[in-house]
N, C-alpha and C. Protein backbone atom coordinates (compact mmCIF):
# COMPACT_ATOMS: atom_id res chain seq x y z
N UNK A 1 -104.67 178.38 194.25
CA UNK A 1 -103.75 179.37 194.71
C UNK A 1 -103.07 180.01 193.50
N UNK A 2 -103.00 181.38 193.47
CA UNK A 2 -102.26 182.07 192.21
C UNK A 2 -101.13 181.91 192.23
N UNK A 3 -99.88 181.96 191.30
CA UNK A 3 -98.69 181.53 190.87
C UNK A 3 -98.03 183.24 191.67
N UNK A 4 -97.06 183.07 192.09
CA UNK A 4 -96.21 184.26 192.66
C UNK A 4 -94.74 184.62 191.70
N UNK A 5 -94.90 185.44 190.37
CA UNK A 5 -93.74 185.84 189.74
C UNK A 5 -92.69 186.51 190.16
N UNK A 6 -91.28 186.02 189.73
CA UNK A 6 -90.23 187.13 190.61
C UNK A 6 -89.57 187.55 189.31
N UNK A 7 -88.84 188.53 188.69
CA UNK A 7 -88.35 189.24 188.17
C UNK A 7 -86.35 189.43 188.64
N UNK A 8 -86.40 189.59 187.56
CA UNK A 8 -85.13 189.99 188.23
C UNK A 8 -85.17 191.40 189.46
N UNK A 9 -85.78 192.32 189.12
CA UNK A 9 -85.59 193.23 189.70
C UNK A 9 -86.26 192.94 191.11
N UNK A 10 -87.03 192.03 191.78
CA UNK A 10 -87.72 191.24 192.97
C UNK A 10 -86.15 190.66 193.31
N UNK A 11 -85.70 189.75 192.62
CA UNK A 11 -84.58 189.26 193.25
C UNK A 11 -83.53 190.31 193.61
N UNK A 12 -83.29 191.43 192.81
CA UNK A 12 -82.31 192.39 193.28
C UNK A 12 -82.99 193.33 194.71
N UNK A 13 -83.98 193.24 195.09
CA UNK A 13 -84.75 193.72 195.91
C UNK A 13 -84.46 192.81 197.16
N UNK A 14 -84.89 191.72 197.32
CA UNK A 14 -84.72 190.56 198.43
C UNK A 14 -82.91 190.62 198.53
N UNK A 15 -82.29 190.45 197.49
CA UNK A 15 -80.45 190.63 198.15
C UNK A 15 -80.43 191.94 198.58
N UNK A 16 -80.80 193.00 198.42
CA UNK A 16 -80.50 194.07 199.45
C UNK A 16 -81.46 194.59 200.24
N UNK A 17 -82.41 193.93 200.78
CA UNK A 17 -83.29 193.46 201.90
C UNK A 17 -82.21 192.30 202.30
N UNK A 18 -81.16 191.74 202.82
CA UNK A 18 -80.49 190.84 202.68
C UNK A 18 -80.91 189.56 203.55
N UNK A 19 -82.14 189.32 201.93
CA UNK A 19 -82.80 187.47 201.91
C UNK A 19 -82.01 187.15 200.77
N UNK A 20 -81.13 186.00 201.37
CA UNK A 20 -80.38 185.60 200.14
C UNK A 20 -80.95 183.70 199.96
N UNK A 21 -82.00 183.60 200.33
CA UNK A 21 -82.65 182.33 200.27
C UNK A 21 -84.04 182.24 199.50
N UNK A 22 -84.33 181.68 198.96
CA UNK A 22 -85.65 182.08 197.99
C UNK A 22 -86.35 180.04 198.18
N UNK A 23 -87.10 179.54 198.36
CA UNK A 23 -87.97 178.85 198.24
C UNK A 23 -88.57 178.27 196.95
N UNK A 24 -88.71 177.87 196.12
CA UNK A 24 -89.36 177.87 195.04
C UNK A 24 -90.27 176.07 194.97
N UNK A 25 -91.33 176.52 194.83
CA UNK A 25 -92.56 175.63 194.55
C UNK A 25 -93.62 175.44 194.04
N UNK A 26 -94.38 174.92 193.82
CA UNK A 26 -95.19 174.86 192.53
C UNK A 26 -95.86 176.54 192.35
N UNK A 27 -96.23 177.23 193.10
CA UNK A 27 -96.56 178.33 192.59
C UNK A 27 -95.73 179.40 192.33
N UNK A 28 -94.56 179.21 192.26
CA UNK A 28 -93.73 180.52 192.30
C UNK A 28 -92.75 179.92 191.41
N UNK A 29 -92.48 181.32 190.12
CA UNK A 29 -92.18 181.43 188.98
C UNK A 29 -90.95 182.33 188.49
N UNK A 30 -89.57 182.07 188.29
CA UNK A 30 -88.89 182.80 188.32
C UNK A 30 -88.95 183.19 186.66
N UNK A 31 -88.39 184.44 186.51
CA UNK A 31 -88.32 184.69 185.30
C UNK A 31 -86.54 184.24 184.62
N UNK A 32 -86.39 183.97 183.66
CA UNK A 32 -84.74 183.65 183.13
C UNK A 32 -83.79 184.54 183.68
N UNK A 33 -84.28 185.73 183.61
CA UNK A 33 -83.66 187.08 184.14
C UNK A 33 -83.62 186.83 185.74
N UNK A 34 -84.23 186.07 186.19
CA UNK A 34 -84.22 186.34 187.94
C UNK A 34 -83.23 185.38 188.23
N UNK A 35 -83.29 184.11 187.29
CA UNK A 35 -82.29 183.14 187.59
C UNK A 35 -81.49 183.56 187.92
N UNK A 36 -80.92 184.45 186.58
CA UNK A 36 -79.43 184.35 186.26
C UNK A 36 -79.14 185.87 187.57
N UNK A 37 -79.55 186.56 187.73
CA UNK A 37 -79.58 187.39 188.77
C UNK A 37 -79.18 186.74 190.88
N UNK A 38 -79.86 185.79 190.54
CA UNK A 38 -80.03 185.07 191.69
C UNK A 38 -78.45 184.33 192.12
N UNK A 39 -78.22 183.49 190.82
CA UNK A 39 -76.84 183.25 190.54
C UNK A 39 -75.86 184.39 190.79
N UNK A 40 -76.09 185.57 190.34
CA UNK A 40 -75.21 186.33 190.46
C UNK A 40 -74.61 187.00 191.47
N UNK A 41 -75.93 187.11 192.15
CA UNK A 41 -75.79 187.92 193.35
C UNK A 41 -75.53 186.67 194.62
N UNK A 42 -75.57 186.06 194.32
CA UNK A 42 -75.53 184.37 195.74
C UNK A 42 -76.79 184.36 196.09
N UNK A 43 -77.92 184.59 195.59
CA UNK A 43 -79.28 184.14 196.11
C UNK A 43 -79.20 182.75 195.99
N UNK A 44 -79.83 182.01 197.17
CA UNK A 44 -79.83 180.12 196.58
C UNK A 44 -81.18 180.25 197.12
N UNK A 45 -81.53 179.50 195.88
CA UNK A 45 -82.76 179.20 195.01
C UNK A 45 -83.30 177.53 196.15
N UNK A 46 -83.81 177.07 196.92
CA UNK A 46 -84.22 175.68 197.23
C UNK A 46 -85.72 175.48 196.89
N UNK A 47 -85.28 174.19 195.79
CA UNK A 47 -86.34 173.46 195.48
C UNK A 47 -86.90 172.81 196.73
N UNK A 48 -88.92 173.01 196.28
CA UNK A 48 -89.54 172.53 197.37
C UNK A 48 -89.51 170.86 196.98
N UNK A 49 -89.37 170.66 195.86
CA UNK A 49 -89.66 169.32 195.26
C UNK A 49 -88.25 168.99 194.58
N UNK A 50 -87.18 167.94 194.76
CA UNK A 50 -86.22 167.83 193.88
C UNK A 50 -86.45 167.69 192.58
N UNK A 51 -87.82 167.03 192.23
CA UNK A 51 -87.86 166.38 190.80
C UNK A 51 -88.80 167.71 189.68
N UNK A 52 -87.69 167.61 188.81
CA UNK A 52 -88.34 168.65 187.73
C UNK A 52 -90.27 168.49 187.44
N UNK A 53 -90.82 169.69 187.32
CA UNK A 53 -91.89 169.83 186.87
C UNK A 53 -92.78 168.48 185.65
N UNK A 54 -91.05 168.11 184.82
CA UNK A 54 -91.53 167.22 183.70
C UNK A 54 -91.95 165.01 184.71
N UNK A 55 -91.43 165.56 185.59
CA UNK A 55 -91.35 164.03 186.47
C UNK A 55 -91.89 164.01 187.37
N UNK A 56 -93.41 164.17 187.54
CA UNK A 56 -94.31 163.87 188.37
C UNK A 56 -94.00 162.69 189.30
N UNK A 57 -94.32 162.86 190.58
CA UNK A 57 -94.10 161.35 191.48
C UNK A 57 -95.24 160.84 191.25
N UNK A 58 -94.97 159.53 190.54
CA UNK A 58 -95.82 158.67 190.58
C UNK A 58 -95.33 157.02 191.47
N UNK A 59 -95.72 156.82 192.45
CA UNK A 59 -95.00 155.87 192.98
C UNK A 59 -95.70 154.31 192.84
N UNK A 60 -97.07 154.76 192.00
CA UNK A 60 -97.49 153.16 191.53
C UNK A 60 -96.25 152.66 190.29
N UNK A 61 -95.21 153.52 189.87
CA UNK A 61 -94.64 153.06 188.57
C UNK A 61 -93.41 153.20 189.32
N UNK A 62 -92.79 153.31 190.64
CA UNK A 62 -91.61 153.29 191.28
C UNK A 62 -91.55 152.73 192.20
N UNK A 63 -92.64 151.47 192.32
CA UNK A 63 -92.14 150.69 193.68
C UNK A 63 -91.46 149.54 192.99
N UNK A 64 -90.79 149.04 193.78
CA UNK A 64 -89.59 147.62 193.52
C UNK A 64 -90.69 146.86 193.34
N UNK A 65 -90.00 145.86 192.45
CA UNK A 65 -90.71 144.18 191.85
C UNK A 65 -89.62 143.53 192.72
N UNK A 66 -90.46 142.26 193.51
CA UNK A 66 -89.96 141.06 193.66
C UNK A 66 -89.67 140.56 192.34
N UNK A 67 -88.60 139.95 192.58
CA UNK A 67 -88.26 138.90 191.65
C UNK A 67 -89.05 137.68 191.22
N UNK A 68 -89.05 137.17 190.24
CA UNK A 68 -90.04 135.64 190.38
C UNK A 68 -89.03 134.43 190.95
N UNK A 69 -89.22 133.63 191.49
CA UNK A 69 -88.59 132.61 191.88
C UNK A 69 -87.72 132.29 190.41
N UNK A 70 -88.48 131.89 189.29
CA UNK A 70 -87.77 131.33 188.10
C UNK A 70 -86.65 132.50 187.41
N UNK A 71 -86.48 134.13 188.12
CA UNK A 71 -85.52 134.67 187.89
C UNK A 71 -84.55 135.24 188.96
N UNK A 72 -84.25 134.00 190.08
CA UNK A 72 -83.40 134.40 191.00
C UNK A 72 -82.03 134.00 190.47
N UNK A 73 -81.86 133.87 189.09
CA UNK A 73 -80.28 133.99 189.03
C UNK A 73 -80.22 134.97 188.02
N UNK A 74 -78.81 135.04 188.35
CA UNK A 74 -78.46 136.62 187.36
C UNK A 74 -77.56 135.85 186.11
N UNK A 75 -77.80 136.79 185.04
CA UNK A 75 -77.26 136.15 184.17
C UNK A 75 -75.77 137.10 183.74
N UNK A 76 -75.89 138.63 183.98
CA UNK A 76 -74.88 139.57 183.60
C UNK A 76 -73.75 138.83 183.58
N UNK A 77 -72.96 139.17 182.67
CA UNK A 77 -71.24 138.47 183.64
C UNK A 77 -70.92 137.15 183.11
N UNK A 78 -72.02 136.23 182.94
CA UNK A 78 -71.84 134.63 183.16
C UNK A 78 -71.38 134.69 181.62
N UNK A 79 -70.62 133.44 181.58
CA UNK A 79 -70.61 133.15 180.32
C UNK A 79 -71.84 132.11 179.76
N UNK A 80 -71.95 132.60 178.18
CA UNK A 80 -73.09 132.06 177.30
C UNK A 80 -72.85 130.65 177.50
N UNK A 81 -74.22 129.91 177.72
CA UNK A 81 -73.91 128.55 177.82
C UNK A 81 -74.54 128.27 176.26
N UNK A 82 -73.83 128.01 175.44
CA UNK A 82 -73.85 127.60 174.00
C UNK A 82 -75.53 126.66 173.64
N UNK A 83 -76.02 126.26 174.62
CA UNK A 83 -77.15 125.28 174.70
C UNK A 83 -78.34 126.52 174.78
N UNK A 84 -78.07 127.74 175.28
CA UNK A 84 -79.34 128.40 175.84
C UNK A 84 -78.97 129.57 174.66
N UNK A 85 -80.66 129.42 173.79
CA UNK A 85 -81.04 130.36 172.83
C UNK A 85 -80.97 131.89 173.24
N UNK A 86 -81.06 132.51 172.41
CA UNK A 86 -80.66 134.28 172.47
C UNK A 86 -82.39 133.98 173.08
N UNK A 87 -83.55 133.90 172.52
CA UNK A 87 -84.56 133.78 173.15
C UNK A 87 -84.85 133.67 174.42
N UNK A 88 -83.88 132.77 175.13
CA UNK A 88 -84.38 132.35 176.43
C UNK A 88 -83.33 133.24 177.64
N UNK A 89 -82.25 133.99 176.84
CA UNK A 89 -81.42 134.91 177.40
C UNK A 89 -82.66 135.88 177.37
N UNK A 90 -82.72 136.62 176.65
CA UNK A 90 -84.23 137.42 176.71
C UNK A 90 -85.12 137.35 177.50
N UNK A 91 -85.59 136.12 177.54
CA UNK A 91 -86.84 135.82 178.12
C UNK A 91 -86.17 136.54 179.77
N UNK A 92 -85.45 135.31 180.03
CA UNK A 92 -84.42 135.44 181.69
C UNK A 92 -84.03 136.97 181.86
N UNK A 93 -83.48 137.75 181.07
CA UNK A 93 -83.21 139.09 181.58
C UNK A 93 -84.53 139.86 181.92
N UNK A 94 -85.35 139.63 180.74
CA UNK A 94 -86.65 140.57 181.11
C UNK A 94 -87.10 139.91 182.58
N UNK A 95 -87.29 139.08 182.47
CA UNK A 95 -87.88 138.54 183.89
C UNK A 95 -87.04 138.81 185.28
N UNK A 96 -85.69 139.13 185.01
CA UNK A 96 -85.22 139.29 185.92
C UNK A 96 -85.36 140.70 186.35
N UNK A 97 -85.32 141.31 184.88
CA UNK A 97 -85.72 143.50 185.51
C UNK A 97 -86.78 143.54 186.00
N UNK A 98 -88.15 142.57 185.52
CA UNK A 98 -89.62 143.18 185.46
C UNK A 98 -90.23 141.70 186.72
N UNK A 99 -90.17 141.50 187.03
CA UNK A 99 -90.38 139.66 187.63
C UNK A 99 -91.55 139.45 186.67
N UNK A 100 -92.63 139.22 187.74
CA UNK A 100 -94.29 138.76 186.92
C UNK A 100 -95.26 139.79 186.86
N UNK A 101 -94.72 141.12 186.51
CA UNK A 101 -95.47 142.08 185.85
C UNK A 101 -95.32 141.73 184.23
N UNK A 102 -95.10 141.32 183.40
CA UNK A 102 -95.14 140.89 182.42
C UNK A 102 -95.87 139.40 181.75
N UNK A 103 -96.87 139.96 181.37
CA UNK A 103 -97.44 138.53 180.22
C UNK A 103 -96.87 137.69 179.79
N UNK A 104 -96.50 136.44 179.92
CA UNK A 104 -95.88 135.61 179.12
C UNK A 104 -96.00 135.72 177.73
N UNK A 105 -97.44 135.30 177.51
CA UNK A 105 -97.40 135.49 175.95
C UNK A 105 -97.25 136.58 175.05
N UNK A 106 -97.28 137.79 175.99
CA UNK A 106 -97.35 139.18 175.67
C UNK A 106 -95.78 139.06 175.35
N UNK A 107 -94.59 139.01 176.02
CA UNK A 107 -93.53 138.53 175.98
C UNK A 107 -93.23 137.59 175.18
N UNK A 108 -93.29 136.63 175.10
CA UNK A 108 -93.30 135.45 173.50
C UNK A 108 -93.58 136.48 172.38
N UNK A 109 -94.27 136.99 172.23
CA UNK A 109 -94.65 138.28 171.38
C UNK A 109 -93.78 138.94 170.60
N UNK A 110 -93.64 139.65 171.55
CA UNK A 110 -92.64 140.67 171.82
C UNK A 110 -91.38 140.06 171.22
N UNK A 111 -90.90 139.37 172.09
CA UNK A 111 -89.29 138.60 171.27
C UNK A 111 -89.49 138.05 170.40
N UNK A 112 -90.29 137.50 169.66
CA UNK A 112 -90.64 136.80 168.83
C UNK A 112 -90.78 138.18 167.18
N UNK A 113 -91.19 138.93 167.42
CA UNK A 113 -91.08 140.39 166.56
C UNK A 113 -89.60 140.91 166.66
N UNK A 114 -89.49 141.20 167.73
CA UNK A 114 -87.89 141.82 167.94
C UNK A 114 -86.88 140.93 167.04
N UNK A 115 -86.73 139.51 167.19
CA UNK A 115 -85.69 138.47 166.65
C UNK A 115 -86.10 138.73 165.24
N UNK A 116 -87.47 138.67 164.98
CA UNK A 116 -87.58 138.48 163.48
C UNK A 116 -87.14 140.00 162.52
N UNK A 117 -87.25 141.03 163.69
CA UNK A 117 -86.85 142.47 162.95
C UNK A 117 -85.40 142.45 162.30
N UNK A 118 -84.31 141.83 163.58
CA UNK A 118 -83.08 141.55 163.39
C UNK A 118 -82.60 140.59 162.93
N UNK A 119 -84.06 139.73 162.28
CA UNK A 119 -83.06 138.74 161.45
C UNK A 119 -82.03 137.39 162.10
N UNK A 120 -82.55 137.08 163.96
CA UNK A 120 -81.92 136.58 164.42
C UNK A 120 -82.43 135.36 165.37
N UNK A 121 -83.49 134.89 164.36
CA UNK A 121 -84.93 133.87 164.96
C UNK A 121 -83.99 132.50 164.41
């Protein structure tokens, strides 16, 4: 399907045809000039899609993780128990954002580089 351009002078056309509602979706293209026209005159502009052009829905990368059983407690808030390494705080938070989408050893890894960057192994 071809892309449908509006101009400012299209938008000054539709407000005195008085359409003061405009549609906009993947094929239809306002120019900077039509924006700010649109604005001016009270044209409202409704997105067919809320999410900008740059944020494709992808919903294999936006569905919720269960938790893993071994990260049903939260750690935010608590105080440091002096016995449990910055490592294993790590370990427990990641697991608690990501459950068992994450590699263990891929993770051992990972913190294991990070601590040594900062000097805090």
């Amino acid at each position: 399907m071809s892309k449908q351009f509006f101009t400012e002078r299209d938008i000054e056309d539709l407000a005195s045809q008085g359409v003061f509602t405009l549609t906009i979706g993947e094929n239809v293209v306002l120019t900077e000039l039509a924006f700010e026209k649109a604005q001016r005159l009270g044209v409202k502009l409704i997105q067919q899609h809320q999410l900008p052009p740059s944020a494709p829905i992808r919903p294999y990368l936006s569905e919720t993780v269960a938790p893993s059983p071994s990260s049903q407690h939260h750690t935010a808030g608590l105080p440091l128990n002096k016995d449990e390494s910055l490592r294993e705080r790590i370990r427990i938070a990641v697991r608690a954002k990501l459950g068992d989408q994450v590699d263990p050893t891929l993770l051992e890894t990972i913190i294991t580089r990070v601590l040594d960057n900062i000097g805090a192994h």
